[in-house]
C-alpha atoms as a PDB file:
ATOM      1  CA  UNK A   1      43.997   6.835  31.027  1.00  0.00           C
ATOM      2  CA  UNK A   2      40.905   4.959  32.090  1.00  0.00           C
ATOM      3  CA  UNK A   3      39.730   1.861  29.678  1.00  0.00           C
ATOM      4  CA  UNK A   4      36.355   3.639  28.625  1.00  0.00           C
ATOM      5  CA  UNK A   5      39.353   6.534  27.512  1.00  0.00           C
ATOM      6  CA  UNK A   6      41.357   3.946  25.411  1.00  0.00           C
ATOM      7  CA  UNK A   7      38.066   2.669  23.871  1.00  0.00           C
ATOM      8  CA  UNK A   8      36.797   5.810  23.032  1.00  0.00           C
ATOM      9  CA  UNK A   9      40.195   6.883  21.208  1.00  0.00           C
ATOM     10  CA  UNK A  10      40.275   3.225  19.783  1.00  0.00           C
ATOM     11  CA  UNK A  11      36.590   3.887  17.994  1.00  0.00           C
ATOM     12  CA  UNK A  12      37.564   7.731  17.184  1.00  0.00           C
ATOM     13  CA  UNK A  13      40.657   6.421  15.245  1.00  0.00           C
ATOM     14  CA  UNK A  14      39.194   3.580  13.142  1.00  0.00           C
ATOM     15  CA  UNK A  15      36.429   6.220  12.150  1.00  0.00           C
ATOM     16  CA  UNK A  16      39.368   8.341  11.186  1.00  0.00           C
ATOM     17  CA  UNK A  17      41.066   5.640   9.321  1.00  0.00           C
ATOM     18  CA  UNK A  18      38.218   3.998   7.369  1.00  0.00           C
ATOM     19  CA  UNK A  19      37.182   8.140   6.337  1.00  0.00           C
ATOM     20  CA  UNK A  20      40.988   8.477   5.325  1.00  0.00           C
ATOM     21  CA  UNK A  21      41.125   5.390   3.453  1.00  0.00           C
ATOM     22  CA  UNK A  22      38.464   4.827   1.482  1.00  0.00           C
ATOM     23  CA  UNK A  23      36.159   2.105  -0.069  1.00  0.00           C
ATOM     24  CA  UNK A  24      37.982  -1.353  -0.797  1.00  0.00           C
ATOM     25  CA  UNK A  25      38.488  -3.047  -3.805  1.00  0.00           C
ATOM     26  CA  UNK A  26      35.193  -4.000  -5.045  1.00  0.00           C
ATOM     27  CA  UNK A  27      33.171  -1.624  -2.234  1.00  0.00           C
ATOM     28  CA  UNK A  28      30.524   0.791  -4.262  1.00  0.00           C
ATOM     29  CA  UNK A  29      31.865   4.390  -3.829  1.00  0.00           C
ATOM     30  CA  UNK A  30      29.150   6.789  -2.587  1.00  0.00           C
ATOM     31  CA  UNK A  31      28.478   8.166  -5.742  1.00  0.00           C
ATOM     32  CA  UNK A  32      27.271   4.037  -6.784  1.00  0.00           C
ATOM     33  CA  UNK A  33      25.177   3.591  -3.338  1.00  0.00           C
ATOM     34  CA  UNK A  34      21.222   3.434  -4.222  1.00  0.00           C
ATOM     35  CA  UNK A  35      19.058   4.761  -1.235  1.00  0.00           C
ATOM     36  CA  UNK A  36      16.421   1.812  -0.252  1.00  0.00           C
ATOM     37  CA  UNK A  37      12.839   2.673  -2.328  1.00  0.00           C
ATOM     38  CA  UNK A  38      10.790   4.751  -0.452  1.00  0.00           C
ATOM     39  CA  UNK A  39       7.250   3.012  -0.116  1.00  0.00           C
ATOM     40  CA  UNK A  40       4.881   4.992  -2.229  1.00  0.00           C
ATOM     41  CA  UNK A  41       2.691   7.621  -1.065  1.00  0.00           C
ATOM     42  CA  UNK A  42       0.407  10.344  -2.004  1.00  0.00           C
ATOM     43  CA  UNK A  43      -1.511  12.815  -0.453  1.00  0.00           C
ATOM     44  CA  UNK A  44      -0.989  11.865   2.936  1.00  0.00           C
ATOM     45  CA  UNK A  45      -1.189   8.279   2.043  1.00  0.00           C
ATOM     46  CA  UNK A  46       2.117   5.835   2.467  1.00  0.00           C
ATOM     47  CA  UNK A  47       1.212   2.445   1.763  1.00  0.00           C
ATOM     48  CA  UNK A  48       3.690  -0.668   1.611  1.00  0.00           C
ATOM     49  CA  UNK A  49       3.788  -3.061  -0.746  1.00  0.00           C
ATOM     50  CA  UNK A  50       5.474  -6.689  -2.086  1.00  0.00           C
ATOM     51  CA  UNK A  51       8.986  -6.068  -3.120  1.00  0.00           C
ATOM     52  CA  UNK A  52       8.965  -5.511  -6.955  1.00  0.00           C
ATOM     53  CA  UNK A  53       5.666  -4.060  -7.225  1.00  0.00           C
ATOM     54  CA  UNK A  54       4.867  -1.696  -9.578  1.00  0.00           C
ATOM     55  CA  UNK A  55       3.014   2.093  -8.357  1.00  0.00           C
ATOM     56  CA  UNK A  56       1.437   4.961  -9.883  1.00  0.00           C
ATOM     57  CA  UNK A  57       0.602   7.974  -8.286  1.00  0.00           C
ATOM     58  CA  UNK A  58      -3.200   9.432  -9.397  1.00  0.00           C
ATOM     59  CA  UNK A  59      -2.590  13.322  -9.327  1.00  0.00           C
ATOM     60  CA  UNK A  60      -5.856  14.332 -10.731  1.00  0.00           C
ATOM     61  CA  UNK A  61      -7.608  12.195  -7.093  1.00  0.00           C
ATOM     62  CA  UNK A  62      -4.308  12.037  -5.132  1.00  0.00           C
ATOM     63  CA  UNK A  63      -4.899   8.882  -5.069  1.00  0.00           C
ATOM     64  CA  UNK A  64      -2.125   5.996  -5.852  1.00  0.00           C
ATOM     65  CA  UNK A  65      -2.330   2.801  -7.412  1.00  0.00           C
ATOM     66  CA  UNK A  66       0.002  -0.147  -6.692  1.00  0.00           C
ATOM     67  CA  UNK A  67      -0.259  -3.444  -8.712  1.00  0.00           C
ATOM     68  CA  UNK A  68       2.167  -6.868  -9.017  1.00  0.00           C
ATOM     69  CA  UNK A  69       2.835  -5.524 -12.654  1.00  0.00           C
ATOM     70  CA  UNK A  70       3.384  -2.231 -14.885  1.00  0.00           C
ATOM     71  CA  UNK A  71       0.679  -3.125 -17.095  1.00  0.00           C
ATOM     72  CA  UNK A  72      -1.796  -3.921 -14.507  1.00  0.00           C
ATOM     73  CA  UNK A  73      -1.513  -0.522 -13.375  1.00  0.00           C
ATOM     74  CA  UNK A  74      -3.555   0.695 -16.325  1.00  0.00           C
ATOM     75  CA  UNK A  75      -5.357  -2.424 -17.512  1.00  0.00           C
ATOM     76  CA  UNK A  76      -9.416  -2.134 -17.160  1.00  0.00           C
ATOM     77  CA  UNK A  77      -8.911  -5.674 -15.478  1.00  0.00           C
ATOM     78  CA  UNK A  78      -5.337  -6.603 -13.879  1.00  0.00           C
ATOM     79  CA  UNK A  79      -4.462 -10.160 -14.896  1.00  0.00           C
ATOM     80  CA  UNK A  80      -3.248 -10.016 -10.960  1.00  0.00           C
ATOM     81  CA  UNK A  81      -3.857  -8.502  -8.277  1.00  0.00           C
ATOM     82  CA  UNK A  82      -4.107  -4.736  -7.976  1.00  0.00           C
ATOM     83  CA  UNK A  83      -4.747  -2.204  -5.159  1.00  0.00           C
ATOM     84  CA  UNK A  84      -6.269   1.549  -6.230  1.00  0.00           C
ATOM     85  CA  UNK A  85      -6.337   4.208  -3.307  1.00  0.00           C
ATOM     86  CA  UNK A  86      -8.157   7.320  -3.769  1.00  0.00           C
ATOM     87  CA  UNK A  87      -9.467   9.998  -0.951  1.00  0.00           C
ATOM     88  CA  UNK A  88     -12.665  10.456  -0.289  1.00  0.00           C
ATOM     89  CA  UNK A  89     -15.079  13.454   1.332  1.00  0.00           C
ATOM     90  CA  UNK A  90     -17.419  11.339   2.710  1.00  0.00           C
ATOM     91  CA  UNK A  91     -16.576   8.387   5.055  1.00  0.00           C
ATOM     92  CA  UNK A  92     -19.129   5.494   4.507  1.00  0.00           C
ATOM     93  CA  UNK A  93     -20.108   2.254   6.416  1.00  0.00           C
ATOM     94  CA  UNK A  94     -20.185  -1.000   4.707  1.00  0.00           C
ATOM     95  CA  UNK A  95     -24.068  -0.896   4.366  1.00  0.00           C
ATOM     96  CA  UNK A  96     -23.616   2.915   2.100  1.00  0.00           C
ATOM     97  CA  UNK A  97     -20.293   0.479   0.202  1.00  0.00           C
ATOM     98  CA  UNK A  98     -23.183  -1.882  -1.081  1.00  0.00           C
ATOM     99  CA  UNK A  99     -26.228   0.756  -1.037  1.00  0.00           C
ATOM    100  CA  UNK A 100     -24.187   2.496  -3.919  1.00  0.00           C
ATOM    101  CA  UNK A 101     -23.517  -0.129  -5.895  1.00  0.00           C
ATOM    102  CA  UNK A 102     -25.774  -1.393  -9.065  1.00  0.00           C
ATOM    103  CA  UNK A 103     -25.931  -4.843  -7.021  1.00  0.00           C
ATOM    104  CA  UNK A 104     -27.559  -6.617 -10.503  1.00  0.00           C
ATOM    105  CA  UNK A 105     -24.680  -6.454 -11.946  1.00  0.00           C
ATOM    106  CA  UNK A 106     -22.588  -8.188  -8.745  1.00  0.00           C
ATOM    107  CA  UNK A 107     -22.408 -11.501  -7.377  1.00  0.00           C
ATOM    108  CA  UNK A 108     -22.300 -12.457  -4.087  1.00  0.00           C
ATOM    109  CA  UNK A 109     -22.001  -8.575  -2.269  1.00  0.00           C
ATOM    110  CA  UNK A 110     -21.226  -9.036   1.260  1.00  0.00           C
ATOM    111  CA  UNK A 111     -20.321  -6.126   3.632  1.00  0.00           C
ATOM    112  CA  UNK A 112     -18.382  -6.864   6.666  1.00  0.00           C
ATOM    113  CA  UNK A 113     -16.162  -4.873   9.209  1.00  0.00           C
ATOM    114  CA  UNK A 114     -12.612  -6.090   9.579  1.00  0.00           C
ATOM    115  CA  UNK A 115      -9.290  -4.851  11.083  1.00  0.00           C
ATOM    116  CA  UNK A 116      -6.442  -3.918   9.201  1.00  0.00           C
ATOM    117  CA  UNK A 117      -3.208  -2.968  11.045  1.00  0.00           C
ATOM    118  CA  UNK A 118      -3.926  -0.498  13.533  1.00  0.00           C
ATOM    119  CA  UNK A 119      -7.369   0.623  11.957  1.00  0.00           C
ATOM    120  CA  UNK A 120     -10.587  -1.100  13.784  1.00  0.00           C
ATOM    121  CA  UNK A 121     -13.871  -1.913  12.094  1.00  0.00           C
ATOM    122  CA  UNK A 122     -13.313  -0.553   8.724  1.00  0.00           C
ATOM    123  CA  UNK A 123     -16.038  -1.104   6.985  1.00  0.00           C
ATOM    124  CA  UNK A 124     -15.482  -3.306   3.670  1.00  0.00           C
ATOM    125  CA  UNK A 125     -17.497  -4.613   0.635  1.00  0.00           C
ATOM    126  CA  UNK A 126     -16.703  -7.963  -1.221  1.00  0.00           C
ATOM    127  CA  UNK A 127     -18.314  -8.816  -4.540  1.00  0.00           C
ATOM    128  CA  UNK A 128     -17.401 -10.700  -7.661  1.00  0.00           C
ATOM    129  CA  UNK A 129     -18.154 -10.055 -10.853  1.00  0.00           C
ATOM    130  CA  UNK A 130     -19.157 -12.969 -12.555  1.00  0.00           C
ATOM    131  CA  UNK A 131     -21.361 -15.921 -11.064  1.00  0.00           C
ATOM    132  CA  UNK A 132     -18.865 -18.557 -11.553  1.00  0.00           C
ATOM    133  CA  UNK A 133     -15.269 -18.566  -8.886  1.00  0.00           C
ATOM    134  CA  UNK A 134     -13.117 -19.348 -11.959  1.00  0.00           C
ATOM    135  CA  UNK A 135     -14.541 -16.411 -13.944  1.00  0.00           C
ATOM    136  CA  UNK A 136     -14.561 -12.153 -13.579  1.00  0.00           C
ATOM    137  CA  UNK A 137     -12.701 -10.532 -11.030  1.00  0.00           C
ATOM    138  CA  UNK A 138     -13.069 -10.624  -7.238  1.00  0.00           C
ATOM    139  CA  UNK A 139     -13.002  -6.756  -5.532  1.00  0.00           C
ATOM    140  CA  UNK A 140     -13.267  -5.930  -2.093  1.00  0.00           C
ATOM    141  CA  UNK A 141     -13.669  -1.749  -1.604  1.00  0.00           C
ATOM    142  CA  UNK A 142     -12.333  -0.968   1.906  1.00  0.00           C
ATOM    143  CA  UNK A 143     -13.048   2.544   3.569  1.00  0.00           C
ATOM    144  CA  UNK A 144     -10.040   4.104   6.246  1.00  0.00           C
ATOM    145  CA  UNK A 145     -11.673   6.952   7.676  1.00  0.00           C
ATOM    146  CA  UNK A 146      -8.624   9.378   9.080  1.00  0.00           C
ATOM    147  CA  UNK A 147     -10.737  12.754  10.088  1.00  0.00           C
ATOM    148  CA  UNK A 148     -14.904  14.125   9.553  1.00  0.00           C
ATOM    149  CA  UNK A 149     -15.161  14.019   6.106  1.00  0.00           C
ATOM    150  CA  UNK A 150     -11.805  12.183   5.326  1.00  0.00           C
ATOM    151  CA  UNK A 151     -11.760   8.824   3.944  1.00  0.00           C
ATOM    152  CA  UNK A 152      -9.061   6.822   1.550  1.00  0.00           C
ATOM    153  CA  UNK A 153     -11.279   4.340  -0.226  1.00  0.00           C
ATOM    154  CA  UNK A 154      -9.175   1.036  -1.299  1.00  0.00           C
ATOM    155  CA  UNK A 155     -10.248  -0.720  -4.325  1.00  0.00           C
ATOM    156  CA  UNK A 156      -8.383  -4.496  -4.069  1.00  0.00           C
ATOM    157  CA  UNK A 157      -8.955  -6.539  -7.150  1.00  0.00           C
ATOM    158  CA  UNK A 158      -7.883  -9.847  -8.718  1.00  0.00           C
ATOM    159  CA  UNK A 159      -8.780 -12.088 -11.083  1.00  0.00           C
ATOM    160  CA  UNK A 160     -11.556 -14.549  -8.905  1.00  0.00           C
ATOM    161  CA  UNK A 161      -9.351 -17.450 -10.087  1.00  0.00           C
ATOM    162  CA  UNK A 162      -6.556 -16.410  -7.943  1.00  0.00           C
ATOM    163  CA  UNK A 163      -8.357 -13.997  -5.072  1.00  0.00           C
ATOM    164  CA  UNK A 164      -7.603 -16.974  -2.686  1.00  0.00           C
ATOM    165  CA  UNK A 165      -3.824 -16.069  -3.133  1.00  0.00           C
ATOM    166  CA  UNK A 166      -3.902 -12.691  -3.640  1.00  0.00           C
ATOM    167  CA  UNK A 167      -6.593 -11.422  -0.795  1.00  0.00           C
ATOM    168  CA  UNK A 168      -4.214 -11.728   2.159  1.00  0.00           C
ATOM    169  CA  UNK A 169      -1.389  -9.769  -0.076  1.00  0.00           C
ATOM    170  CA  UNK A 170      -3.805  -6.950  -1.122  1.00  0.00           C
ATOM    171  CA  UNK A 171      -5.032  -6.925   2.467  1.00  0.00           C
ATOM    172  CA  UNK A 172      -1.383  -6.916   3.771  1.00  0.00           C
ATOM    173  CA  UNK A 173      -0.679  -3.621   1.167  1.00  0.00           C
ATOM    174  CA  UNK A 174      -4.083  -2.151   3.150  1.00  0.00           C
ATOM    175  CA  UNK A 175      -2.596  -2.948   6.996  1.00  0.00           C
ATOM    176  CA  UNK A 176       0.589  -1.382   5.757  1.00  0.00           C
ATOM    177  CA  UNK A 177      -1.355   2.178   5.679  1.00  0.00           C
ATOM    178  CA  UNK A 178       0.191   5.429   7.112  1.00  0.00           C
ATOM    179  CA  UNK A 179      -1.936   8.136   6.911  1.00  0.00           C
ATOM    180  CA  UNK A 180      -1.803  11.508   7.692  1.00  0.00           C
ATOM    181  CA  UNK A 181      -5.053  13.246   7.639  1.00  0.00           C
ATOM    182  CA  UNK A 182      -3.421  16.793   7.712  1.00  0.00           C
ATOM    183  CA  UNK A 183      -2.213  16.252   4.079  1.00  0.00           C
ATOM    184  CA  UNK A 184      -5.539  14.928   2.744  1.00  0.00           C
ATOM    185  CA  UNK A 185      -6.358  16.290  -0.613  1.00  0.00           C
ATOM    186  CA  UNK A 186      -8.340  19.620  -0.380  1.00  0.00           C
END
């Protein structure tokens, strides 16, 4: 018998052993095992976010929603941060973002192209929502366009108090994308 040989029969006999024997005192049994949580997705849409956050999936958009908290998933505005993903038919530029907004009611709209992950000049729209940094909420709306006529549209918000903390998480959540533009809502 050659080495490799031994080693082979040495590996094929502990795997027979551990099988035959069992979990140890203390070791979970496989019906106590938890899989790891599946990043949440939707409609062709996985997106991954901080440990411990909170998701929703929107069936009537296919859309999802992921926030630091359960109530912020609902809340009109999330005392933290919050990121709401919904598809879209139409894929816009930044200059269509701010062209459809009611601007009067913004502050400081600014529409920029960025990179998130592996998805190049995606167009994105920042404004606030009140006129003071300490006051409203800070939301930048970022368009992914996967296909013609397929875009997610990402809605990050936060309260402008904290957006300096919270942008580079939201924007994180956004890089984090995996999309599949064959399942895109019909």
């Amino acid at each position: 018998m050659t080495p490799r040989r031994i080693f082979v029969a040495f590996a094929a006999t502990s795997v027979a052993l551990a099988a035959c024997v069992g979990p140890g005192p203390g070791s979970p049994s496989s019906s106590q095992v938890t899989p790891p949580p599946q990043p949440p997705h939707s409609a062709g849409l996985t997106l991954t976010p901080p440990a411990g956050w909170a998701n929703r999936v929107l069936p009537a958009s296919g859309g999802i929603v992921l926030a630091d908290t359960e109530a912020d998933l609902t809340d009109q505005t999330p005392a933290g941060p919050r990121l709401t993903a919904v598809p879209n038919t139409a894929a816009p530029t930044a200059d269509t973002l701010i062209a459809n907004l009611d601007t009067s009611a913004l502050f400081a709209p600014t529409a920029t192209q960025q990179t998130f992950g592996q998805y190049d000049q995606v167009p994105v729209l920042r404004f606030t929502t009140a006129a003071t940094p300490t006051e409203g909420e800070t939301v930048e709306i970022v368009s992914i366009t996967v296909a013609p006529n397929k875009a997610y549209l990402m809605t990050l918000e936060a309260p402008s108090s904290s957006w300096s903390t919270a942008q580079s998480t939201l924007e994180g959540v956004v890089a984090s994308a995996s999309i599949n533009a064959e399942l895109f809502p019909k």
